[in-house]
C-alpha atoms as a PDB file:
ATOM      1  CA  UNK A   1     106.640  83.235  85.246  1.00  0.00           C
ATOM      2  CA  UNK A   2     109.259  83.537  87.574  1.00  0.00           C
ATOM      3  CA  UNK A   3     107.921  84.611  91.487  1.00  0.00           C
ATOM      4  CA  UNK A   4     110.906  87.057  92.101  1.00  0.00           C
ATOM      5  CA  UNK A   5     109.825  89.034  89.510  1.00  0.00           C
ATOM      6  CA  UNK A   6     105.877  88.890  90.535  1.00  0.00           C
ATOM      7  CA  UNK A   7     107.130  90.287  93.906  1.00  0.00           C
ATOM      8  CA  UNK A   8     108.811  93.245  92.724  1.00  0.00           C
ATOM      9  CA  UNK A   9     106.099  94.087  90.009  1.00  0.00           C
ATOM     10  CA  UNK A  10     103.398  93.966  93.016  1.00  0.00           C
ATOM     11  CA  UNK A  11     105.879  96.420  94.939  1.00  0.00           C
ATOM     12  CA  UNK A  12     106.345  99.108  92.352  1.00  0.00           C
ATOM     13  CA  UNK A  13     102.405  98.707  91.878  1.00  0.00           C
ATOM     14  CA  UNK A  14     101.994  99.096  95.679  1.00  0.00           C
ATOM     15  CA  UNK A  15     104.991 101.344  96.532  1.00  0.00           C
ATOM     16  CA  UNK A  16     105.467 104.055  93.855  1.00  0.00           C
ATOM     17  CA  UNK A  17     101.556 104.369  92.238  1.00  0.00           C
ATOM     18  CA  UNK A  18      99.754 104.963  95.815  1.00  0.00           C
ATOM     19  CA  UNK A  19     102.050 106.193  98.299  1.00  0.00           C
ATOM     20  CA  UNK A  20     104.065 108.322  96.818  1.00  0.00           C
ATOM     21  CA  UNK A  21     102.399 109.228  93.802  1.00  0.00           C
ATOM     22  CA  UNK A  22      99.039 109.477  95.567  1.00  0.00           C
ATOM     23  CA  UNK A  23     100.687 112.099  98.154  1.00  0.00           C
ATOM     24  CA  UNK A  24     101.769 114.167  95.875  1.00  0.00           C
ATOM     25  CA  UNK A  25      97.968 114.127  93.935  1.00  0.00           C
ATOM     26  CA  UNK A  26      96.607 114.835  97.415  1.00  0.00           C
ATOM     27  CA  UNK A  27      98.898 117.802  97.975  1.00  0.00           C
ATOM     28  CA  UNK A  28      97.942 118.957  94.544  1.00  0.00           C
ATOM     29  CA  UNK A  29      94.265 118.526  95.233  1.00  0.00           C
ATOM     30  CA  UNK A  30      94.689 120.816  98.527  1.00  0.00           C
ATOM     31  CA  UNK A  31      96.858 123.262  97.139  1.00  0.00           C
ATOM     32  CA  UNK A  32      94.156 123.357  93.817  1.00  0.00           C
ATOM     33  CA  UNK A  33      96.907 123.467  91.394  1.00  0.00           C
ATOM     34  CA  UNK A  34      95.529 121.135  88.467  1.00  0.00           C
ATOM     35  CA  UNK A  35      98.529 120.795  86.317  1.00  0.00           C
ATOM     36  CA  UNK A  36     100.371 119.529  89.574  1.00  0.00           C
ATOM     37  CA  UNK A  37      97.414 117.177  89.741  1.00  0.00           C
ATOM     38  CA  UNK A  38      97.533 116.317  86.153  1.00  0.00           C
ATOM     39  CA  UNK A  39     101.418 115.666  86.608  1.00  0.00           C
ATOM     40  CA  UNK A  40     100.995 113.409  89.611  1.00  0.00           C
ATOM     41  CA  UNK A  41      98.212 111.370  87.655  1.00  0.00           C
ATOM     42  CA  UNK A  42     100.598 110.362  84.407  1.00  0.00           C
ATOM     43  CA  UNK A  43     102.863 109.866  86.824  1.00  0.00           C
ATOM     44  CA  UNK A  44     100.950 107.220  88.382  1.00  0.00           C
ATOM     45  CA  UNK A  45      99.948 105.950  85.801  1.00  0.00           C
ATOM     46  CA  UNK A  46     103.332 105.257  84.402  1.00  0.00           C
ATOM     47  CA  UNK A  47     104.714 103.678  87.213  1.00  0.00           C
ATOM     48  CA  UNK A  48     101.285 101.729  87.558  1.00  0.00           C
ATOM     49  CA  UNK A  49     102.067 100.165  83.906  1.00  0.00           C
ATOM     50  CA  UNK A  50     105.745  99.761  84.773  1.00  0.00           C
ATOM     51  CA  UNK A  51     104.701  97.203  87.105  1.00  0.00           C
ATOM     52  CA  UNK A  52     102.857  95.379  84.687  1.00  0.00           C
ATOM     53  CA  UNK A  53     106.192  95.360  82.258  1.00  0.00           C
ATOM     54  CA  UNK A  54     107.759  93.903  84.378  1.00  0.00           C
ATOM     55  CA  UNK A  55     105.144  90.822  85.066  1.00  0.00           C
ATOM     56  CA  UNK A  56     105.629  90.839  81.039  1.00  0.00           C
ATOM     57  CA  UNK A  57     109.306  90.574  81.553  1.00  0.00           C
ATOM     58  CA  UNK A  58     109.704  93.640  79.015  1.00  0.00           C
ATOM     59  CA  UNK A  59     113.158  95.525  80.734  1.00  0.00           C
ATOM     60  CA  UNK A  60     113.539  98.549  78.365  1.00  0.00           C
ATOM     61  CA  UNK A  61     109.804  99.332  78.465  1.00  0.00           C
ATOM     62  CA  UNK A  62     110.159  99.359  82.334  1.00  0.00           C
ATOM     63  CA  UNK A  63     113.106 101.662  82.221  1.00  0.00           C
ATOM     64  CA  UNK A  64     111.274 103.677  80.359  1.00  0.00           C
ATOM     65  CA  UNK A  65     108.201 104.144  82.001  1.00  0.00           C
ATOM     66  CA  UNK A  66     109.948 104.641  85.297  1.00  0.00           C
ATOM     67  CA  UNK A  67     111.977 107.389  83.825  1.00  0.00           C
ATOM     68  CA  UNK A  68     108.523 109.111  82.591  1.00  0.00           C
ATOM     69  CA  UNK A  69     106.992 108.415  85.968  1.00  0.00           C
ATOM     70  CA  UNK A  70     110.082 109.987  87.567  1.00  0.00           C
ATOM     71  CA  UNK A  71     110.110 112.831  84.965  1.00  0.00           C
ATOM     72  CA  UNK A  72     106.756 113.912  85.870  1.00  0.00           C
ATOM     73  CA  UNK A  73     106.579 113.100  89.263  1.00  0.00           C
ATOM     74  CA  UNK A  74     109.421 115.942  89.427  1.00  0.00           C
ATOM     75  CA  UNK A  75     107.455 117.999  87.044  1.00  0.00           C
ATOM     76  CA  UNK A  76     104.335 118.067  89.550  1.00  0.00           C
ATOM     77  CA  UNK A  77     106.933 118.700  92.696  1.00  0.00           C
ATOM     78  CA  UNK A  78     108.158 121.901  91.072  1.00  0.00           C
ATOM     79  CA  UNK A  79     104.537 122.800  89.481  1.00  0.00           C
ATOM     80  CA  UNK A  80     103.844 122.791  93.881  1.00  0.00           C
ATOM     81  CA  UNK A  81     106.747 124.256  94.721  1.00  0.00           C
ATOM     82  CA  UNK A  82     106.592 127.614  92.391  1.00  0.00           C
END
């Protein structure tokens, strides 16, 4: 396994599945709006398995998790916003 990679898997782990994933659950939490919650949470959990594509050195599986992860972090940020 090569190290470079293990770094950036444990940063989109760290990075893009707590902090700003888990903000945007807490917001939902306060603001009770449960698909916004439910948005945030596949979110997370996409970018939390992205992580582990790339520690399996699987590129278009990574692309395409981070694209779901993006698709509903947005979709939870609008589900908030109206």
């Amino acid at each position: 396994m090569n190290e470079q990679y293990d770094t950036y898997a444990v940063a989109i782990i760290i990075v893009f599945g707590a902090l700003v994933i888990g903000g945007l659950m807490a917001a939902a939490m306060a603001f009770g709006e449960r698909d916004a919650f439910f948005f945030a949470l596949g979110a997370a959990t996409a970018a939390w398995i992205s992580g582990h594509a790339v520690f399996f050195d699987r590129p278009r599986t990574f692309i395409i998790l981070v694209v779901v992860a993006t698709l509903m972090a947005i979709g939870s940020t609008l589900v908030l916003a109206f």
